[in-house]
C-alpha atoms as a PDB file:
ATOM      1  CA  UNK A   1       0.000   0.000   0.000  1.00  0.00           C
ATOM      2  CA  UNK A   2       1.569   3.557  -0.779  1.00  0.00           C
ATOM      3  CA  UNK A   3       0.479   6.311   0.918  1.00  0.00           C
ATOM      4  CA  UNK A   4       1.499   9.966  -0.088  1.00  0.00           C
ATOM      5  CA  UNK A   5       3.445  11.569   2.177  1.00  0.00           C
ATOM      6  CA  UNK A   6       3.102  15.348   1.567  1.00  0.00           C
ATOM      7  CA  UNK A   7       5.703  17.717   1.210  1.00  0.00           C
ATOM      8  CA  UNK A   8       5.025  21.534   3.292  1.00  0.00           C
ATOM      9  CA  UNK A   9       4.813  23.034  -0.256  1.00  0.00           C
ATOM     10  CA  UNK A  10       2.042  20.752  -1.051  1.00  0.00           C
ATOM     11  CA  UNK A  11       0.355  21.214   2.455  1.00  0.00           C
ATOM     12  CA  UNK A  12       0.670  24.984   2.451  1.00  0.00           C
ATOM     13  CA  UNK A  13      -1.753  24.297  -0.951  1.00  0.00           C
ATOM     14  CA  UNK A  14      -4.304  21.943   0.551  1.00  0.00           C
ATOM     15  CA  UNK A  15      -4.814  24.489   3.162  1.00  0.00           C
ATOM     16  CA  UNK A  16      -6.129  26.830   0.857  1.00  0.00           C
ATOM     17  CA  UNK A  17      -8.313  24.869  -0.579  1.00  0.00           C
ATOM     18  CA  UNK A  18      -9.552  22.991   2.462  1.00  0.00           C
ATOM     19  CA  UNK A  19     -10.431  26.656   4.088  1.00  0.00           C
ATOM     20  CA  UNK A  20     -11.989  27.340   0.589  1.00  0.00           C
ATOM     21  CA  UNK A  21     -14.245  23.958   1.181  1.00  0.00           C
ATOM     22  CA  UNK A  22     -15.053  25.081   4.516  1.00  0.00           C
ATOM     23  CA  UNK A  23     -16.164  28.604   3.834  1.00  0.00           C
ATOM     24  CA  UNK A  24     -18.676  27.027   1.874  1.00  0.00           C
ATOM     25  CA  UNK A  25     -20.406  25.079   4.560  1.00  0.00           C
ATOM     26  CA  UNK A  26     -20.174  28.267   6.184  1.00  0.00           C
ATOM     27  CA  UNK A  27     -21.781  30.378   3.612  1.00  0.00           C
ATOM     28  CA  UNK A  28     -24.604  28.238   3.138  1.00  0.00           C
ATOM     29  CA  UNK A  29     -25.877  28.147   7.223  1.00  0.00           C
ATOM     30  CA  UNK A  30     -28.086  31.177   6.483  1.00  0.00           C
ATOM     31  CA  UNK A  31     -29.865  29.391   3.610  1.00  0.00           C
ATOM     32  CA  UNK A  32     -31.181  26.158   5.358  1.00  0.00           C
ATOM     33  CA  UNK A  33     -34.710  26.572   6.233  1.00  0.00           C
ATOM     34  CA  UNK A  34     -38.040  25.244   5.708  1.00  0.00           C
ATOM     35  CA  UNK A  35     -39.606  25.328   2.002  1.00  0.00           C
ATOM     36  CA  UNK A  36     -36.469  25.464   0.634  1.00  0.00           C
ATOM     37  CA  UNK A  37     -35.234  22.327  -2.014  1.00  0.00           C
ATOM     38  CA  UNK A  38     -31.383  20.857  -1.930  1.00  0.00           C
ATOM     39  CA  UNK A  39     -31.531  21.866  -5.300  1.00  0.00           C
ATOM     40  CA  UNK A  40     -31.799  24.935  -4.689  1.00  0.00           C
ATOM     41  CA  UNK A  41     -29.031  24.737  -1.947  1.00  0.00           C
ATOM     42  CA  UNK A  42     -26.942  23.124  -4.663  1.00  0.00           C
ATOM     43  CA  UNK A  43     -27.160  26.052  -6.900  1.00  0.00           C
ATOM     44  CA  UNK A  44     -26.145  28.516  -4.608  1.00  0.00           C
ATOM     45  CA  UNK A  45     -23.113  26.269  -3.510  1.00  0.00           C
ATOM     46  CA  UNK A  46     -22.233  26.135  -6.964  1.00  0.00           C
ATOM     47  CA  UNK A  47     -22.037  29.621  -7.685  1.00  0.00           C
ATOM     48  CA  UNK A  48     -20.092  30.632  -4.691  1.00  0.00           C
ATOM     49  CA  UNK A  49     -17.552  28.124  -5.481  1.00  0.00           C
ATOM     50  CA  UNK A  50     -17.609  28.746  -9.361  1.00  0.00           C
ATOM     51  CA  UNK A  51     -18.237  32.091  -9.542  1.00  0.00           C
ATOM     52  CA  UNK A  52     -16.870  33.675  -6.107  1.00  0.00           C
ATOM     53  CA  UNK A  53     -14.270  31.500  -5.155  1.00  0.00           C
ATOM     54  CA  UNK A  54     -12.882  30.384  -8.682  1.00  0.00           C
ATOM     55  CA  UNK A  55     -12.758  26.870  -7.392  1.00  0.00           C
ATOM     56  CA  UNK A  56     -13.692  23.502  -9.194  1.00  0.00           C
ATOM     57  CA  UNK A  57     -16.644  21.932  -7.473  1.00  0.00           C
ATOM     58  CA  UNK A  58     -14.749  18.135  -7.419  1.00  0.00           C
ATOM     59  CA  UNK A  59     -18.727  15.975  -7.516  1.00  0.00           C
ATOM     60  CA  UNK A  60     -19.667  17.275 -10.713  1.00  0.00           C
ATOM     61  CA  UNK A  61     -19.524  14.850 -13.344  1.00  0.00           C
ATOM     62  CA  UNK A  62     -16.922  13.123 -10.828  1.00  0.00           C
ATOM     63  CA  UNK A  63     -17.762   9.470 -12.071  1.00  0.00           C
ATOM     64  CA  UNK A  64     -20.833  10.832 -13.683  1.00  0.00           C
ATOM     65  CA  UNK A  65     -22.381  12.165 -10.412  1.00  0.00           C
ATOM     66  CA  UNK A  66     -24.521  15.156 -11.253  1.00  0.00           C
ATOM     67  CA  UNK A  67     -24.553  17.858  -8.918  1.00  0.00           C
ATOM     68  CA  UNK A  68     -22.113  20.261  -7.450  1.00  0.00           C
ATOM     69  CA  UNK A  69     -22.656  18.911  -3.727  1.00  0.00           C
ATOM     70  CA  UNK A  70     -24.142  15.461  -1.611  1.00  0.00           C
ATOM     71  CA  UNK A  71     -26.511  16.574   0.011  1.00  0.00           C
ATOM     72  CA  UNK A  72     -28.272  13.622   2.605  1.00  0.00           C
ATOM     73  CA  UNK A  73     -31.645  14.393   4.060  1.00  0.00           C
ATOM     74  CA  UNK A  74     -32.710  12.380   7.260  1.00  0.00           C
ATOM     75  CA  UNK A  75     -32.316   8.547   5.964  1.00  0.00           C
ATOM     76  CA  UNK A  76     -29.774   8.977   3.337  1.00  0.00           C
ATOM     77  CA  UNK A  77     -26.913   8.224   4.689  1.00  0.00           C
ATOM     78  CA  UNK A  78     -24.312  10.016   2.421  1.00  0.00           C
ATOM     79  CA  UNK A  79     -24.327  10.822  -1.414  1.00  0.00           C
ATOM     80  CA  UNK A  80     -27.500  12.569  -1.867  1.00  0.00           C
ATOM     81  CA  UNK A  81     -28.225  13.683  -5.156  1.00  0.00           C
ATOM     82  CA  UNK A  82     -29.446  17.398  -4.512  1.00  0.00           C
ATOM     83  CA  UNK A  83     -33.024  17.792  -6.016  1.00  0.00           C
ATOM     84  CA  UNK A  84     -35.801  20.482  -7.149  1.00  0.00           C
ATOM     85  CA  UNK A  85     -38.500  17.910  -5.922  1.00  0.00           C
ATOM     86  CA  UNK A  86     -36.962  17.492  -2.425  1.00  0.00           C
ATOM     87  CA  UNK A  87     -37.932  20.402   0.178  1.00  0.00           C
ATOM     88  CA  UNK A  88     -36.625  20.913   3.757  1.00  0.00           C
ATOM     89  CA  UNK A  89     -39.241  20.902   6.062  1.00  0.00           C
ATOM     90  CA  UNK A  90     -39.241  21.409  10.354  1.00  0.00           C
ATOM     91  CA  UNK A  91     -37.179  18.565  12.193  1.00  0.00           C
ATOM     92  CA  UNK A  92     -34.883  17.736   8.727  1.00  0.00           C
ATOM     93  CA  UNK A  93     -31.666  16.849   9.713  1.00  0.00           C
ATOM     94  CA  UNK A  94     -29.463  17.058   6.396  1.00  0.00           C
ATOM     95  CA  UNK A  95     -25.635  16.748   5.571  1.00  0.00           C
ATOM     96  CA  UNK A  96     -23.842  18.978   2.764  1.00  0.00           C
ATOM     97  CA  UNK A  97     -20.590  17.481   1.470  1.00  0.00           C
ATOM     98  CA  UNK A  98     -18.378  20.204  -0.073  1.00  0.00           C
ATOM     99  CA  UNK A  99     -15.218  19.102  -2.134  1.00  0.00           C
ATOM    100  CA  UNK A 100     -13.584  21.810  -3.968  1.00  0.00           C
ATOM    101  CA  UNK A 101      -9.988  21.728  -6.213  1.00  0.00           C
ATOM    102  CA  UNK A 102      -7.753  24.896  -6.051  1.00  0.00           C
ATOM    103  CA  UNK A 103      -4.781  24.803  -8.391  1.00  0.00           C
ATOM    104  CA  UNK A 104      -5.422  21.124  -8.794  1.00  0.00           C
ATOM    105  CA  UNK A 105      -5.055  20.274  -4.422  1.00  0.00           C
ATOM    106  CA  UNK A 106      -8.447  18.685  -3.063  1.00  0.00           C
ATOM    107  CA  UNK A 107     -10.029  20.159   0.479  1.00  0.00           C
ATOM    108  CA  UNK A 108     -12.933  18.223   1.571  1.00  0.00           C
ATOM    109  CA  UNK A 109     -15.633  18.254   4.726  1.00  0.00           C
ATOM    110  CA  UNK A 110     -19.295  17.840   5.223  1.00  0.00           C
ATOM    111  CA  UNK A 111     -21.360  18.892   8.131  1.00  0.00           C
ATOM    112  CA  UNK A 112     -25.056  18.592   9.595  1.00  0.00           C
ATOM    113  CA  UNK A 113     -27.375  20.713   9.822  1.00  0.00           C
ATOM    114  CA  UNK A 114     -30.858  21.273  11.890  1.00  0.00           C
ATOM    115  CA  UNK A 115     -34.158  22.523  10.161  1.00  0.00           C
ATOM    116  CA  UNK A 116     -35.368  24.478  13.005  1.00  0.00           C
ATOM    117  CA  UNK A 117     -35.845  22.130  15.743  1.00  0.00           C
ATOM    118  CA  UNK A 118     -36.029  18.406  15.441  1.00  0.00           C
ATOM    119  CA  UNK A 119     -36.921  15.020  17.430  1.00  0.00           C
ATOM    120  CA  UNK A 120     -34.840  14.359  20.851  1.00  0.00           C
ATOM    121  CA  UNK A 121     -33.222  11.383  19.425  1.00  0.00           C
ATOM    122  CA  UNK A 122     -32.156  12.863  16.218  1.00  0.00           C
ATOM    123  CA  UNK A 123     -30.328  15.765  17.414  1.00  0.00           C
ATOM    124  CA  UNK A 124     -28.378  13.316  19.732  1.00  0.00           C
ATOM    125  CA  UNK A 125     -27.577  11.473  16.854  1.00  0.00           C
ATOM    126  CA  UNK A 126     -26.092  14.445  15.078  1.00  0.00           C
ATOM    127  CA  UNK A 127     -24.365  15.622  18.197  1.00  0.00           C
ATOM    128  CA  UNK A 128     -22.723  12.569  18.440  1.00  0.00           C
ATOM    129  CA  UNK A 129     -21.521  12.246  14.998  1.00  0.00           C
ATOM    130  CA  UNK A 130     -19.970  15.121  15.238  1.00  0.00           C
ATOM    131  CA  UNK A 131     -18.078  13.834  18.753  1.00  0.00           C
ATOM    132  CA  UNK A 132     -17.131  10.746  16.938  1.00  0.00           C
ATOM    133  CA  UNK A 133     -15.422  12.521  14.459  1.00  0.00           C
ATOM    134  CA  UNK A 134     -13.458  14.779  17.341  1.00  0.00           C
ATOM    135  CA  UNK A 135     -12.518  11.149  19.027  1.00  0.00           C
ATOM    136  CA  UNK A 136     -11.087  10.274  16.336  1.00  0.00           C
ATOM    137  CA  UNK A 137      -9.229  13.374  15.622  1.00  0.00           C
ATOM    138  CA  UNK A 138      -8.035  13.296  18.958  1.00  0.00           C
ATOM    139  CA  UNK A 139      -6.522   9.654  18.332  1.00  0.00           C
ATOM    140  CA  UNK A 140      -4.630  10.554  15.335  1.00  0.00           C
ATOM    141  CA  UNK A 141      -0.595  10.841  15.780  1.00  0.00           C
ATOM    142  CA  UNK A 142       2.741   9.219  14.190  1.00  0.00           C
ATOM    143  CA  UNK A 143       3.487   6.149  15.199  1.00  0.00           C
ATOM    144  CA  UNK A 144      -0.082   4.409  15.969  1.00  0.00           C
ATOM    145  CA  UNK A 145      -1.759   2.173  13.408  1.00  0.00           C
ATOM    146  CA  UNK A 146      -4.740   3.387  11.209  1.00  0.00           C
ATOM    147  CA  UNK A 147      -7.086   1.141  13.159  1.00  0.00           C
ATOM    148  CA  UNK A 148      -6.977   2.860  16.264  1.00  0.00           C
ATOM    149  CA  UNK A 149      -9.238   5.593  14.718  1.00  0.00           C
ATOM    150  CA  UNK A 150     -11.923   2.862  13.920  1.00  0.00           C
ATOM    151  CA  UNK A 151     -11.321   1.789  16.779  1.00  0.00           C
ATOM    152  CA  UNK A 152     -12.028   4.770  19.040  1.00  0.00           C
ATOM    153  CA  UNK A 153     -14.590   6.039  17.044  1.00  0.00           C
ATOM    154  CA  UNK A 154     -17.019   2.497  17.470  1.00  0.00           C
ATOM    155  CA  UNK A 155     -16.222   2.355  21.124  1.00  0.00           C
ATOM    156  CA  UNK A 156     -17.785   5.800  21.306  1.00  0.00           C
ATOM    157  CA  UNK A 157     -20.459   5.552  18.946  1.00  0.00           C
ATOM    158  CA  UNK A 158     -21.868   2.215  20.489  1.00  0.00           C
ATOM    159  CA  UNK A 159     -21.482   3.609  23.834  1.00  0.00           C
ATOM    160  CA  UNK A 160     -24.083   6.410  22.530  1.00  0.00           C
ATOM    161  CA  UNK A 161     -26.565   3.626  21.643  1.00  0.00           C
ATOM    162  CA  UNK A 162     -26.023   4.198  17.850  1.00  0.00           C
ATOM    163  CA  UNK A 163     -24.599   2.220  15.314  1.00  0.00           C
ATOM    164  CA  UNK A 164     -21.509   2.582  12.559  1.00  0.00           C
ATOM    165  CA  UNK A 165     -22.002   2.857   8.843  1.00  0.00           C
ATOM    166  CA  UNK A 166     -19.364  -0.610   7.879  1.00  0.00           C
ATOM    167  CA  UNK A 167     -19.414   0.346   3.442  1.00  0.00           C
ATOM    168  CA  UNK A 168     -18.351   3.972   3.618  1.00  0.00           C
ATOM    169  CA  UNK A 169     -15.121   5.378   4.675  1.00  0.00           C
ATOM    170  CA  UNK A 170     -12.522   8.091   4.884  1.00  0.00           C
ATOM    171  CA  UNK A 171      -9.892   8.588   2.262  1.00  0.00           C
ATOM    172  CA  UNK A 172      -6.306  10.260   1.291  1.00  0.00           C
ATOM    173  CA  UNK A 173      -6.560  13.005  -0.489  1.00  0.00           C
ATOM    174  CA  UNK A 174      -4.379  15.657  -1.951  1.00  0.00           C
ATOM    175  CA  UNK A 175      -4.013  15.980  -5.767  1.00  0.00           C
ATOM    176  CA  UNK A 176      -6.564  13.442  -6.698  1.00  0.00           C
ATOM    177  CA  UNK A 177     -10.014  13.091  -4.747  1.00  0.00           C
ATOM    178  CA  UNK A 178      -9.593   9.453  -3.700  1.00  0.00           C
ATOM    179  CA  UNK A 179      -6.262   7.584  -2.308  1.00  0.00           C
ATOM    180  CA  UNK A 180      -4.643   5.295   0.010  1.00  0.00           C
ATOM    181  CA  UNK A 181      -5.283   5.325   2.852  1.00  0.00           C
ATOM    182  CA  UNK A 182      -8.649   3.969   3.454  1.00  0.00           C
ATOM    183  CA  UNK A 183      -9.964   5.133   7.123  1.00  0.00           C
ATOM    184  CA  UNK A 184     -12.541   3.418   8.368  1.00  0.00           C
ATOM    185  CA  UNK A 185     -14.563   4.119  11.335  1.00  0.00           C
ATOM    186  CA  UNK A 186     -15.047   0.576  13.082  1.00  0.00           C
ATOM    187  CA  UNK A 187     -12.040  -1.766  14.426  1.00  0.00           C
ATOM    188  CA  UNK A 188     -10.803  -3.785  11.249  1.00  0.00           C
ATOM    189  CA  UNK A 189      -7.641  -5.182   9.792  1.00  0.00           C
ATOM    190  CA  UNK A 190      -5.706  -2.004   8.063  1.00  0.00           C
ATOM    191  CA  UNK A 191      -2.993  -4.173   6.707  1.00  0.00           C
ATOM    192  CA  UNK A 192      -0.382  -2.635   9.218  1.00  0.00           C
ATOM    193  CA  UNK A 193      -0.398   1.105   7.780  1.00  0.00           C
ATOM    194  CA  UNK A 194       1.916   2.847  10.553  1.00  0.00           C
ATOM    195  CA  UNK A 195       0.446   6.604  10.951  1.00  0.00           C
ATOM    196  CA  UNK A 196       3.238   8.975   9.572  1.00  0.00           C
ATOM    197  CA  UNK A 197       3.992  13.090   9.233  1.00  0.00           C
ATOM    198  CA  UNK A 198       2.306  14.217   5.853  1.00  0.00           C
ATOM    199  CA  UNK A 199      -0.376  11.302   6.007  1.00  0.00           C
ATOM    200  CA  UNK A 200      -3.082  13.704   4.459  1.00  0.00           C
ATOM    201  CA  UNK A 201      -6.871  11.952   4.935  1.00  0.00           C
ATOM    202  CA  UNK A 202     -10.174  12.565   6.144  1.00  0.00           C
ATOM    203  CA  UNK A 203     -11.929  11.228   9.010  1.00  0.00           C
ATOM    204  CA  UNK A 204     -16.009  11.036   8.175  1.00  0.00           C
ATOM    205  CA  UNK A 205     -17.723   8.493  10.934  1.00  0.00           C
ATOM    206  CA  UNK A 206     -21.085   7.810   9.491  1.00  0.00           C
ATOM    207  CA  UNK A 207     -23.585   6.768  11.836  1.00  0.00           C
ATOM    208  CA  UNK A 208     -26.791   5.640  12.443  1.00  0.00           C
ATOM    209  CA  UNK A 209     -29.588   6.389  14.783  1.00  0.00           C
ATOM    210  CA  UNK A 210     -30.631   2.359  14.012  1.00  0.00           C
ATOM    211  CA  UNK A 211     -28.947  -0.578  12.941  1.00  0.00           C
ATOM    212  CA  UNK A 212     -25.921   0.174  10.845  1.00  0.00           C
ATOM    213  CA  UNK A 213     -27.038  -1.610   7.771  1.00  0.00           C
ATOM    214  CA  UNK A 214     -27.335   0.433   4.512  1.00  0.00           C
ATOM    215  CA  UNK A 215     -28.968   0.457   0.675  1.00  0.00           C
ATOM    216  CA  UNK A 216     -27.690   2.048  -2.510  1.00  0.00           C
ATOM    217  CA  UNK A 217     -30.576   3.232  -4.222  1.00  0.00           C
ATOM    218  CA  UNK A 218     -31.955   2.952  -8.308  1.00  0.00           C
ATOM    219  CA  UNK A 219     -29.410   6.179  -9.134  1.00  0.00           C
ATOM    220  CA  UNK A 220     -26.347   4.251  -8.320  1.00  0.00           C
ATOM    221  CA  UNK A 221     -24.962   7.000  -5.826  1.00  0.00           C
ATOM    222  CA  UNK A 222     -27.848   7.373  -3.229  1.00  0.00           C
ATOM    223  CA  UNK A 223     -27.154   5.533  -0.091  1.00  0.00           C
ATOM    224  CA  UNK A 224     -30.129   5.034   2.721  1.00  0.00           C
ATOM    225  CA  UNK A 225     -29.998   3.084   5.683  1.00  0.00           C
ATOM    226  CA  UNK A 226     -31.891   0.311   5.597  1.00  0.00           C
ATOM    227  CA  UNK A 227     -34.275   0.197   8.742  1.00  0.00           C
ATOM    228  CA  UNK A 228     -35.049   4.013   7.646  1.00  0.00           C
ATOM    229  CA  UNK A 229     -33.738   5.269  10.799  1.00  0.00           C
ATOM    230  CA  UNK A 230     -31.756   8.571  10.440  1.00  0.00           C
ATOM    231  CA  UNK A 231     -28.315   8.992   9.668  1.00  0.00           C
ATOM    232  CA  UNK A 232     -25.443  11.834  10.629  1.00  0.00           C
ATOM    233  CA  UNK A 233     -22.160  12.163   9.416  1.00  0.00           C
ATOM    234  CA  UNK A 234     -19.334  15.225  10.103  1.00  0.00           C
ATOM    235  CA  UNK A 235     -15.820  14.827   8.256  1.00  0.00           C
ATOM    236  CA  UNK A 236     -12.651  17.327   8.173  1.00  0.00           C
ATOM    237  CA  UNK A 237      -9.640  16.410   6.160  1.00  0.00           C
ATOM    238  CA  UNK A 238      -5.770  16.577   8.170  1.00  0.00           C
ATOM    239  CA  UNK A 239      -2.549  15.915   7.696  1.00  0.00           C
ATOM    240  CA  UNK A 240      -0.657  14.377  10.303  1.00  0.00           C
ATOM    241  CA  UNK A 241       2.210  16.267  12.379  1.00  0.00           C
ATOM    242  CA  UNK A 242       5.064  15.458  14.481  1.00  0.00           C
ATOM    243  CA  UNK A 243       3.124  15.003  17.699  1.00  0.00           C
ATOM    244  CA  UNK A 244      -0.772  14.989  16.285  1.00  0.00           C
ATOM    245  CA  UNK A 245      -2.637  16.501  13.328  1.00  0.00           C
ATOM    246  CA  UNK A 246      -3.695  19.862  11.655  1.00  0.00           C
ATOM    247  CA  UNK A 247      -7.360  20.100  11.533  1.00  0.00           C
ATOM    248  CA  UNK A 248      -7.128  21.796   7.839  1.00  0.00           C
ATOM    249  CA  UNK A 249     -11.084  22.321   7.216  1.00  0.00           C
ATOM    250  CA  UNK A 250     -11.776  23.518  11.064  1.00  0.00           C
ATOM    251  CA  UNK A 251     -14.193  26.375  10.785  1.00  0.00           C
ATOM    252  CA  UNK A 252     -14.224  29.199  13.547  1.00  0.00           C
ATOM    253  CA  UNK A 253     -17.285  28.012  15.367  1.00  0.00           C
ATOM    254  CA  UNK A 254     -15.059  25.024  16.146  1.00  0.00           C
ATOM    255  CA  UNK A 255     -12.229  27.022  17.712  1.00  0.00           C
ATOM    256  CA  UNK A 256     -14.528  28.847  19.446  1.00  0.00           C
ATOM    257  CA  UNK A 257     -16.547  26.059  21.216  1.00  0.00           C
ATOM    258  CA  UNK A 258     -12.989  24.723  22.385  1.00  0.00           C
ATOM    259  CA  UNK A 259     -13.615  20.760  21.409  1.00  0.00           C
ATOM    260  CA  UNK A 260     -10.779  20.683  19.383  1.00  0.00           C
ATOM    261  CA  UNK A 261      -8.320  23.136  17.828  1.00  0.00           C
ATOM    262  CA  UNK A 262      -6.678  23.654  14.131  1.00  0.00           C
ATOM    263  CA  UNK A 263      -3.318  22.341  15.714  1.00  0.00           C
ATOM    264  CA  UNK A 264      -3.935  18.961  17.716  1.00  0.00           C
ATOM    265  CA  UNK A 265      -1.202  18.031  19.973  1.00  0.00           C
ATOM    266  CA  UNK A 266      -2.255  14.586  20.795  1.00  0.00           C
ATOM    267  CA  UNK A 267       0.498  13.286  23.488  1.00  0.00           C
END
């Protein structure tokens, strides 16, 4: 298995475009409410990436997908197709995956978000996916193996009563969208991959207010769980450092709240 390790030239570029993918998560906060479609949510994405950011939207057309952004409403666990026919309504919960490419370097993150106020049990389920992700940010450093991320991030997501998403993973990234390493986010054999400085990946725990089986739906990209229960899923994209990782898609809100910071020193 060969995993990139990336030089600080190439890491001074993926942080511009990972703060490029997050300022898009950002932007669109303001525009999640009631009556409006994921198409329409798609669009404006689009256009601040295109047209405001000069950045290359990496879904579109990637493999033949057809929108700018995933965006997965409620069930669906991740790769939503964004639709005019599909409106938010009261108690949605809904993830937007944002992948843009600056100067040919990949930043990548997705994050939930609340239509006004939902069901007890589904806004624990989205406040724990986004702690699972944070465990296993705080797990990463040089010199552990890969699995200890799965590993960390199952203990806690069980512990929370909800289940992990087993077909979907995190990935490398960097100058293409998709590379070694695979991260998964249960305990598994990861063929003895030895976490190292410049290790660029995501971590993206997908996970499931029921039982942690999924289907890929008719359009070949739509994935639902299969009991119907809800799904959640937060992801950043690091590199890893000398004693840790750099968070390189942490948004302000993040720093503020305190949880984690853009520099993890995880001793």
């Amino acid at each position: 298995m060969s995993i990139p390790l990336r030089t600080e030239e190439e890491i001074v570029k993926l942080r511009e475009a990972c703060k490029l993918a997050s300022d898009v998560l950002v932007m669109i906060e303001p525009y999640i409410k009631e009556g409006v479609s994921t198409g329409e949510l798609d669009r404006i994405c689009h256009d601040y990436m295109v047209n405001v950011q000069k950045v290359i939207p990496a879904p579109l057309n990637y493999h033949g997908f057809p929108k700018a952004t995933c965006i997965s409403l409620n069930e669906v666990v991740c790769h939503g197709i964004p639709s005019d026919d599909k409106y938010l309504k009261k108690g949605d919960i809904l993830n937007i995956d944002i992948t843009v490419i600056k100067d040919g370097y990949y930043g990548d993150n997705s994050k939930m978000y609340i239509v006004g106020e939902t069901n007890l049990r589904s806004k624990k389920l989205v406040e724990a996916a986004q702690e699972a992700l944070y465990v296993g940010l705080r797990t990463v450093k040089p010199g552990i193996r890969l699995n200890e991320i799965g590993r960390a991030v199952q203990k806690y997501t069980e512990s929370q009563t909800f289940s992990v998403v087993r077909e979907y993973c995190g990935h490398g990234i960097g100058t293409e969208f998709h590379c070694e390493p695979q991260v998964l986010h249960y305990y598994a054999d990861d063929g003895g991959v030895v976490l190292k400085p410049g290790m660029v990946f995501t971590i993206e725990p997908m996970i499931n207010a029921g039982k942690k089986e999924v289907r890929l739906m008719g359009d070949g990209w739509t994935v639902k769980t299969k009991d119907r229960s809800h799904s959640a899923q937060f992801e950043h994209q690091i590199v890893v450092t000398e004693n840790g990782c750099e968070v390189m898609t942490i948004r302000d809100e993040e720093i503020a709240e305190g949880r984690i910071q853009r520099v993890m020193v995880n001793v």
